[in-house]
PDB file of N, CA and C in Angstrom:
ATOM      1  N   UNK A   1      31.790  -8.387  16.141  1.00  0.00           N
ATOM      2  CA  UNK A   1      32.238  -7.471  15.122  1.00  0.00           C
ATOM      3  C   UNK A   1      31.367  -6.214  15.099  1.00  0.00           C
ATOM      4  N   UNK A   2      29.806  -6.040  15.102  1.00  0.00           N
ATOM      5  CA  UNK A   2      29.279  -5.495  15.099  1.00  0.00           C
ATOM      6  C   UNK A   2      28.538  -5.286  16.160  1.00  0.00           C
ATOM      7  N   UNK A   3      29.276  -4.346  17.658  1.00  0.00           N
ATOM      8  CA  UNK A   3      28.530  -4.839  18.610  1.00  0.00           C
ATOM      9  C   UNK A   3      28.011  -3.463  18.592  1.00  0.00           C
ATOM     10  N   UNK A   4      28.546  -2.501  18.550  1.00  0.00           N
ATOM     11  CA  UNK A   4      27.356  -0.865  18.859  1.00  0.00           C
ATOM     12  C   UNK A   4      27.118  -0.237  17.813  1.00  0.00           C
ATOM     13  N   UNK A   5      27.016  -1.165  16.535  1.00  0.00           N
ATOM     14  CA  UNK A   5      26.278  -0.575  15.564  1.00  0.00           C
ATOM     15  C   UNK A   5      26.597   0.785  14.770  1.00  0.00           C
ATOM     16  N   UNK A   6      26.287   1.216  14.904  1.00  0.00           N
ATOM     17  CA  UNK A   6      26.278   2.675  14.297  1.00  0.00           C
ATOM     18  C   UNK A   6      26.918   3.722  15.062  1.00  0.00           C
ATOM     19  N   UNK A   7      28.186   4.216  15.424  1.00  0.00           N
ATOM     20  CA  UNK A   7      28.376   5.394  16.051  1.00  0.00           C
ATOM     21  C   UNK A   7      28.803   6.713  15.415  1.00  0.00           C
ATOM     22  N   UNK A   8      28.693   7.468  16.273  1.00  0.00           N
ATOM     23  CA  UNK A   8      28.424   8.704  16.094  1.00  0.00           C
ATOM     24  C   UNK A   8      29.873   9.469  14.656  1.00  0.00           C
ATOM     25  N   UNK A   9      30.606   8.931  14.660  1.00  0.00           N
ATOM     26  CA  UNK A   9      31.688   8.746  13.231  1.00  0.00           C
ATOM     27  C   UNK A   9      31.071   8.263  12.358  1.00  0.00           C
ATOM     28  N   UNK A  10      30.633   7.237  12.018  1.00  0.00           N
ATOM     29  CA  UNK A  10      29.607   6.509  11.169  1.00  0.00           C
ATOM     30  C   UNK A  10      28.523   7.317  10.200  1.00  0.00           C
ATOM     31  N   UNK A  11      27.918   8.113  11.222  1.00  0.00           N
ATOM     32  CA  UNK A  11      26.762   9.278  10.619  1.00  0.00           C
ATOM     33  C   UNK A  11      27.750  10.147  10.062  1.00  0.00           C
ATOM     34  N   UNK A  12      28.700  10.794  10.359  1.00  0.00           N
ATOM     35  CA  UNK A  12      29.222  11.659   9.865  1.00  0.00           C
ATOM     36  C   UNK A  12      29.928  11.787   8.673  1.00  0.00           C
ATOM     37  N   UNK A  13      30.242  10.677   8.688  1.00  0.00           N
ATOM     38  CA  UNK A  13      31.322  10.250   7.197  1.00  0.00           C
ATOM     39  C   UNK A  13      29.276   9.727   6.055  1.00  0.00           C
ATOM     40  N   UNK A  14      28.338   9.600   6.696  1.00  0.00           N
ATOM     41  CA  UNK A  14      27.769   9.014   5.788  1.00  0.00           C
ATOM     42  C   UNK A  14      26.920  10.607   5.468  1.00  0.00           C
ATOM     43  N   UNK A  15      27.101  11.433   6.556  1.00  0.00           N
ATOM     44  CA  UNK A  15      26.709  13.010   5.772  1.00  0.00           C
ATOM     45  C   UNK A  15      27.168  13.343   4.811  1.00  0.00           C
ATOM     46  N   UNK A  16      28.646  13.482   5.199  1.00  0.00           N
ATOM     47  CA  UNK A  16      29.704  13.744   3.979  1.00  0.00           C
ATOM     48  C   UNK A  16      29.391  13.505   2.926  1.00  0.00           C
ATOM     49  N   UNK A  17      29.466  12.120   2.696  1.00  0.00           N
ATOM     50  CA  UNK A  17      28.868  11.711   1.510  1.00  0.00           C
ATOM     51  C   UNK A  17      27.795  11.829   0.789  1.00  0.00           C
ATOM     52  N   UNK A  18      26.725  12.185   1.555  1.00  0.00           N
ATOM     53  CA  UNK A  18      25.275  12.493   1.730  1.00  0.00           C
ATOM     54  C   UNK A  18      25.535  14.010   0.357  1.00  0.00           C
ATOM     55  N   UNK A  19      26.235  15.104   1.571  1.00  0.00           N
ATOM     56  CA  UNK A  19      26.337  16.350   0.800  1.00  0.00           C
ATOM     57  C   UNK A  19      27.386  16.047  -0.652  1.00  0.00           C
ATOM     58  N   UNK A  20      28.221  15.502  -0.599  1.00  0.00           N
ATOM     59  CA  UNK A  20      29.408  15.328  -1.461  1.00  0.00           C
ATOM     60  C   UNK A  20      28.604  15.186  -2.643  1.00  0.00           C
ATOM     61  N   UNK A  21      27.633  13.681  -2.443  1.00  0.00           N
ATOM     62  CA  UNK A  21      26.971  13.260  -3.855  1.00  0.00           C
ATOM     63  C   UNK A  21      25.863  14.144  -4.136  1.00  0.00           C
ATOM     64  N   UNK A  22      24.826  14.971  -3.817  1.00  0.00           N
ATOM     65  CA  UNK A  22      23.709  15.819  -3.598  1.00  0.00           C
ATOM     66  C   UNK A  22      24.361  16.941  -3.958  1.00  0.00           C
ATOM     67  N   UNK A  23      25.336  17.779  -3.366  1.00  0.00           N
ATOM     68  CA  UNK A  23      25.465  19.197  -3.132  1.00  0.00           C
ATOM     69  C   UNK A  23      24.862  19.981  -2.002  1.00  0.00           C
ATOM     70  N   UNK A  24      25.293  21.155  -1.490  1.00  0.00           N
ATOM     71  CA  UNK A  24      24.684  21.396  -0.707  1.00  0.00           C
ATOM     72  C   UNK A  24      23.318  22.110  -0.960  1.00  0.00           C
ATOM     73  N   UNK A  25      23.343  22.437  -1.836  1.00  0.00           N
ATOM     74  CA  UNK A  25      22.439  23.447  -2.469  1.00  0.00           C
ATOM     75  C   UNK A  25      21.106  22.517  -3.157  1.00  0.00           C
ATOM     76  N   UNK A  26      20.966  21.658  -3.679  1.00  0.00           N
ATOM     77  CA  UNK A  26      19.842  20.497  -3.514  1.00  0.00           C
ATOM     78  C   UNK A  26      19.527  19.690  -2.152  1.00  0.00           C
ATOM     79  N   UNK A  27      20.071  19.979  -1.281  1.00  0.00           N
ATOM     80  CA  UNK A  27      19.824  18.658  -0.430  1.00  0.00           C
ATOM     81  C   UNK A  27      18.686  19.541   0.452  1.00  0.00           C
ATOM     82  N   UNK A  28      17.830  20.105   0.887  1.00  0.00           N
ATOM     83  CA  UNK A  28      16.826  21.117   0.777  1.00  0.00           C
ATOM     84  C   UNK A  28      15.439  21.036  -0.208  1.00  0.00           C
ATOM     85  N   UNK A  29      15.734  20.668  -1.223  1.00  0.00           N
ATOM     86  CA  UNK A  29      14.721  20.261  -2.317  1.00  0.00           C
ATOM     87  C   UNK A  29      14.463  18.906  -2.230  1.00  0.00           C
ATOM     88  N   UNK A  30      16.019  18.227  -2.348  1.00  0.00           N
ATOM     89  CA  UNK A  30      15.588  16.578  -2.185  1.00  0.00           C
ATOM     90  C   UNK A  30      14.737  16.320  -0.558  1.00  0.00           C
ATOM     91  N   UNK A  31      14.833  16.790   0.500  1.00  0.00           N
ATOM     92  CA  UNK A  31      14.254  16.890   1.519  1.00  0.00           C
ATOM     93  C   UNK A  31      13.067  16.736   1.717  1.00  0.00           C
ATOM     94  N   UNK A  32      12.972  17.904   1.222  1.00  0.00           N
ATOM     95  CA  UNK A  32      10.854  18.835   1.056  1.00  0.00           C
ATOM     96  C   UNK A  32      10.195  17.647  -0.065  1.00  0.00           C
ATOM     97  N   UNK A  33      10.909  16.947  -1.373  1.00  0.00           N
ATOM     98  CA  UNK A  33      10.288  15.913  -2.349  1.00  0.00           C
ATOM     99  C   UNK A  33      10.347  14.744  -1.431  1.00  0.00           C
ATOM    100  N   UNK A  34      11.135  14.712  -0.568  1.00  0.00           N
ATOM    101  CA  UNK A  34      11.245  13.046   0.493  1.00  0.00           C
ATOM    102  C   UNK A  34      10.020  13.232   1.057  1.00  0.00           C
ATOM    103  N   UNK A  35       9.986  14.519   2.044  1.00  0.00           N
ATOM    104  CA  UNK A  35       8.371  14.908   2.997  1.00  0.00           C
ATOM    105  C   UNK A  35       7.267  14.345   2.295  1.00  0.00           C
ATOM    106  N   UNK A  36       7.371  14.954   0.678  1.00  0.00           N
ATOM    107  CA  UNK A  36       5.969  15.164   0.382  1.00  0.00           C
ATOM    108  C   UNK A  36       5.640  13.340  -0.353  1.00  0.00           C
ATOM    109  N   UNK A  37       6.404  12.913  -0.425  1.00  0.00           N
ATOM    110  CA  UNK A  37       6.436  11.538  -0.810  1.00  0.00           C
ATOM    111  C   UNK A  37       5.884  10.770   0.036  1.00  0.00           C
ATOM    112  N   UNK A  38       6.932  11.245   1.099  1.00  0.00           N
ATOM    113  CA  UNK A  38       5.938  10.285   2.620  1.00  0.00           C
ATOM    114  C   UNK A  38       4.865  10.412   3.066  1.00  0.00           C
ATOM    115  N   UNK A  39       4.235  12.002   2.862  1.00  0.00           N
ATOM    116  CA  UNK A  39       3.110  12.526   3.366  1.00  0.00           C
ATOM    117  C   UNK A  39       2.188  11.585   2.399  1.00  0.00           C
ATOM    118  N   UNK A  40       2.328  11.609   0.969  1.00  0.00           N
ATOM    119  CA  UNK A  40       1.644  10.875   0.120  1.00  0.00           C
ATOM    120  C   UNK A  40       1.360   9.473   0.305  1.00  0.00           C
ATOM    121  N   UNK A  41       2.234   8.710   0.442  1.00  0.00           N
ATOM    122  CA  UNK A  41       2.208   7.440   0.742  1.00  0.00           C
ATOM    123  C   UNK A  41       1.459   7.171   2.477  1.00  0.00           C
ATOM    124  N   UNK A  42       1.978   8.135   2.922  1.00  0.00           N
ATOM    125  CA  UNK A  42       1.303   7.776   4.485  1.00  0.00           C
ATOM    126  C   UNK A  42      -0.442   7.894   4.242  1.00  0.00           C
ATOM    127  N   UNK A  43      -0.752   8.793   3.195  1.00  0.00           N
ATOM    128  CA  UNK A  43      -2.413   8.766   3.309  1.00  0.00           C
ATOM    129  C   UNK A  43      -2.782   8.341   2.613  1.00  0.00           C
ATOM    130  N   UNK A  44      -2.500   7.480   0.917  1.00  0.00           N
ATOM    131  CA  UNK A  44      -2.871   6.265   0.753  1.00  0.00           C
ATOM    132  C   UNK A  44      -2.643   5.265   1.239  1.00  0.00           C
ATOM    133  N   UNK A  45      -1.967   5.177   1.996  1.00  0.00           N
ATOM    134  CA  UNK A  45      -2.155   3.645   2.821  1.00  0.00           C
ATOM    135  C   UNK A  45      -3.216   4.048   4.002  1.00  0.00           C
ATOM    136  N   UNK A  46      -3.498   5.488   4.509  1.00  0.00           N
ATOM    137  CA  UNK A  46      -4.828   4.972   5.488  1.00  0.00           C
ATOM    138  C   UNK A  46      -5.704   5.104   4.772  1.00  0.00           C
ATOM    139  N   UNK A  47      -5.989   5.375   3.422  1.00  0.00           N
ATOM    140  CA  UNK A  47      -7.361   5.690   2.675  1.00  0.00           C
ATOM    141  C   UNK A  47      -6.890   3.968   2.867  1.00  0.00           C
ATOM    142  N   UNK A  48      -6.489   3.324   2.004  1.00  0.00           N
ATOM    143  CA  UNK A  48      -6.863   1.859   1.926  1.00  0.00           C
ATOM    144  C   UNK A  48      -7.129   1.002   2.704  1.00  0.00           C
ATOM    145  N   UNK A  49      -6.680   0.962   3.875  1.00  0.00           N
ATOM    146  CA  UNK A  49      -7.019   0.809   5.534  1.00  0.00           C
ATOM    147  C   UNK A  49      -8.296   1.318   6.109  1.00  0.00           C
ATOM    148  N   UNK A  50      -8.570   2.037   5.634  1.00  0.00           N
ATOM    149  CA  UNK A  50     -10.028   2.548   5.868  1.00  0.00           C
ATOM    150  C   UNK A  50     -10.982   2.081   5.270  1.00  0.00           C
ATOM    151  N   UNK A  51     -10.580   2.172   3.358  1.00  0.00           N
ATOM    152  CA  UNK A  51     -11.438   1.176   2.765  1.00  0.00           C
ATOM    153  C   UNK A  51     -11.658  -0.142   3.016  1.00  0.00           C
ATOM    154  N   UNK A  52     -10.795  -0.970   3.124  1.00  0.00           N
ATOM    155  CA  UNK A  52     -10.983  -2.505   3.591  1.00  0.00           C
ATOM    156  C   UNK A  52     -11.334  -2.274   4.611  1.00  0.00           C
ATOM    157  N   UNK A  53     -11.696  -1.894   5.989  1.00  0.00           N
ATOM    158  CA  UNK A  53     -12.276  -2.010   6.627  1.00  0.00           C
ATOM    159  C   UNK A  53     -13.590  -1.846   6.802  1.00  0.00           C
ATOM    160  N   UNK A  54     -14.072  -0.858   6.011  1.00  0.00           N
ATOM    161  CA  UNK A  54     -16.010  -1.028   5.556  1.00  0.00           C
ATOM    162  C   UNK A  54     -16.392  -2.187   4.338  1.00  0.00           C
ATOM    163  N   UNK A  55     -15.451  -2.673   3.641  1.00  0.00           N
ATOM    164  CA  UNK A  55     -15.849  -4.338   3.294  1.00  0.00           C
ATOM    165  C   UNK A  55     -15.781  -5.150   3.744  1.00  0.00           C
ATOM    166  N   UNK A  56     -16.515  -6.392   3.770  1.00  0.00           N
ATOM    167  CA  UNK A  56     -16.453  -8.100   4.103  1.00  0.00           C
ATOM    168  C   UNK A  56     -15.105  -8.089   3.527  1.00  0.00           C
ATOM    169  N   UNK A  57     -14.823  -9.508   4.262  1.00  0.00           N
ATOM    170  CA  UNK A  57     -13.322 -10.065   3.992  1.00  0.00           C
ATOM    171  C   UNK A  57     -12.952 -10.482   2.470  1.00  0.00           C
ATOM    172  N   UNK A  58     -12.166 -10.138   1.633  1.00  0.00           N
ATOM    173  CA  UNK A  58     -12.639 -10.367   0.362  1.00  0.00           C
ATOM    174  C   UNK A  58     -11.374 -11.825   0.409  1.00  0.00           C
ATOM    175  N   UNK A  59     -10.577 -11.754   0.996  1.00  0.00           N
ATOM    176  CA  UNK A  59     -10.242 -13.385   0.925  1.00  0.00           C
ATOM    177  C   UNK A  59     -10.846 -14.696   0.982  1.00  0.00           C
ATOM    178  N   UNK A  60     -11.963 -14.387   1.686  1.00  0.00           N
ATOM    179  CA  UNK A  60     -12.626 -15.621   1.918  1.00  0.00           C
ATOM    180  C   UNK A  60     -13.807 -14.997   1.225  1.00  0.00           C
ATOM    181  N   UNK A  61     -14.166 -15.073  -0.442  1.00  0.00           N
ATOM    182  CA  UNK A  61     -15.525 -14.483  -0.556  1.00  0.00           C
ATOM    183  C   UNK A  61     -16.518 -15.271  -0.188  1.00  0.00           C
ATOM    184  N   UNK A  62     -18.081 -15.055  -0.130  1.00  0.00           N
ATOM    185  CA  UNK A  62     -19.435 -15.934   0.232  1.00  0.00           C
ATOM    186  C   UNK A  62     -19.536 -16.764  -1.067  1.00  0.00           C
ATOM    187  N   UNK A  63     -19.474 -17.909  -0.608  1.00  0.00           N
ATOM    188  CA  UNK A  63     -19.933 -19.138  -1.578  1.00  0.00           C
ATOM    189  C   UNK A  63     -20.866 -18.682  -2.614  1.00  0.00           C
ATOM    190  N   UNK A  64     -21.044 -19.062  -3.853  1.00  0.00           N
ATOM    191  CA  UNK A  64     -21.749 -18.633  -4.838  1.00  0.00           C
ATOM    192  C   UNK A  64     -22.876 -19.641  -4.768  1.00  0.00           C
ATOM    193  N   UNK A  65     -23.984 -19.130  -5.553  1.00  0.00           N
ATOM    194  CA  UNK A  65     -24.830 -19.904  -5.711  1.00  0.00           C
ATOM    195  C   UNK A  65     -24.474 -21.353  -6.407  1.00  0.00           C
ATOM    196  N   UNK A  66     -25.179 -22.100  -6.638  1.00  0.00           N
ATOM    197  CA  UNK A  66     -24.726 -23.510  -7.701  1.00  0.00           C
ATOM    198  C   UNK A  66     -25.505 -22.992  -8.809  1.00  0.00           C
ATOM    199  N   UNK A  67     -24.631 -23.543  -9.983  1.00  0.00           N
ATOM    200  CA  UNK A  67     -25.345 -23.318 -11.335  1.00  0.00           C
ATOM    201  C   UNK A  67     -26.527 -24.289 -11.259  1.00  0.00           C
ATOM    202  N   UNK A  68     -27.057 -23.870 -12.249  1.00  0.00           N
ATOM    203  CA  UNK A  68     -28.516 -24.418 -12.845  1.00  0.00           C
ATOM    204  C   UNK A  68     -28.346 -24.901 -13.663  1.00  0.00           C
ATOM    205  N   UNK A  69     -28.543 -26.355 -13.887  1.00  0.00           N
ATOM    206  CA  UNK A  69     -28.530 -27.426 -14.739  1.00  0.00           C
ATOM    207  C   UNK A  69     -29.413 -27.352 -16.026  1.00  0.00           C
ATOM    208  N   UNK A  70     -29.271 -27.357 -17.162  1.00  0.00           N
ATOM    209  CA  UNK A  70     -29.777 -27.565 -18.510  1.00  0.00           C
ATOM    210  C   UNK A  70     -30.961 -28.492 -18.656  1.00  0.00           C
ATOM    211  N   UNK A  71     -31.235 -29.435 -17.799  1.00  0.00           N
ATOM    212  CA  UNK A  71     -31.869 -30.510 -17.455  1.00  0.00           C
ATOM    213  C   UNK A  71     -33.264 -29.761 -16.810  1.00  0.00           C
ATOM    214  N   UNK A  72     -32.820 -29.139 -15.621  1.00  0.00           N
ATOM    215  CA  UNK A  72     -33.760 -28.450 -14.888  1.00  0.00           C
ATOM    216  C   UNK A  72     -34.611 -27.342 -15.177  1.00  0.00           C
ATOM    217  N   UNK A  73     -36.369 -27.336 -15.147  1.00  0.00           N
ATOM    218  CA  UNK A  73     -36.620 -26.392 -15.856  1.00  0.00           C
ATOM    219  C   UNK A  73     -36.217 -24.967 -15.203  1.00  0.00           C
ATOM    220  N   UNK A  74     -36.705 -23.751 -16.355  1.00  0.00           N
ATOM    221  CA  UNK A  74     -36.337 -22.444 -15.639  1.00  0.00           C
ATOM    222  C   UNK A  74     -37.647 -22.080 -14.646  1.00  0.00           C
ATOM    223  N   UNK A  75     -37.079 -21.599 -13.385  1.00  0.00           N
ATOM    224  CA  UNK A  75     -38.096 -21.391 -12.322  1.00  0.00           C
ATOM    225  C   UNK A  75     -39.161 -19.580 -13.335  1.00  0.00           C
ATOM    226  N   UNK A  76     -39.715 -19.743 -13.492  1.00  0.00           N
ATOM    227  CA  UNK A  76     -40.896 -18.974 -14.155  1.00  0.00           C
ATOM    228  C   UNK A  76     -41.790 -18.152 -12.883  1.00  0.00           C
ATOM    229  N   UNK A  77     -42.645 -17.040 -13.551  1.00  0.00           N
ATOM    230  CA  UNK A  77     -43.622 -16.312 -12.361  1.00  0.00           C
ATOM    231  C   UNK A  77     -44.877 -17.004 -13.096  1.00  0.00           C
ATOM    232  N   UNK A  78     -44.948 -17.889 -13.689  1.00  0.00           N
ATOM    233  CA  UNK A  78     -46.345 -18.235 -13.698  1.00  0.00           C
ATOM    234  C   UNK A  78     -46.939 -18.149 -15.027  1.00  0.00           C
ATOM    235  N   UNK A  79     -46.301 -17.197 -15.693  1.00  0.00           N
ATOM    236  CA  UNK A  79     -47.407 -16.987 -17.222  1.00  0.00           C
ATOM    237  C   UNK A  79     -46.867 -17.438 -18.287  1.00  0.00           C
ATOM    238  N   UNK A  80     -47.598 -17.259 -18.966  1.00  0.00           N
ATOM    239  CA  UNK A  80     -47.255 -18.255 -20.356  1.00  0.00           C
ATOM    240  C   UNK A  80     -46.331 -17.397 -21.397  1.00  0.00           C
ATOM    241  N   UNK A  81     -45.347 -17.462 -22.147  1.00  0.00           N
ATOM    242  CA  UNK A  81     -45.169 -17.078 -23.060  1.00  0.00           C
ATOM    243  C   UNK A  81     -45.424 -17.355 -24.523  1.00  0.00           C
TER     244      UNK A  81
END
């Protein structure tokens, strides 16, 4: 049923429609706001790609210390209070 996909009739009737619902006279503005959307999104996603890559893996964080038991005294430097 769908063996070549998309042909060259296909695009055209979906211009049509393209301009029909838009106008011709916005579709120029909606354009340049699509660009600048993508431009936007394309460089927060490499700022964040960049960032995770100068951190450790934060999925697997480093084991925490073990708590300190109530039982156990507090490790001290020596002097008296």
């Amino acid at each position: 049923m769908l063996r070549n996909g998309l042909e060259p009739w296909h695009l055209l009737i979906v211009a049509i429609v393209v301009i029909v619902l838009f106008g011709s006279k916005k579709l120029p503005d909606t354009a340049r706001s699509l660009g600048r959307s993508m431009r936007i999104l394309k460089s927060e996603a490499k700022a964040l790609k960049e960032e995770g890559a100068g951190e450790p893996d934060s999925r697997h964080p480093a084991p925490a210390a073990p708590p300190v038991s109530p039982s156990e005294p507090a490790a001290t430097d020596g002097r008296a209070r």
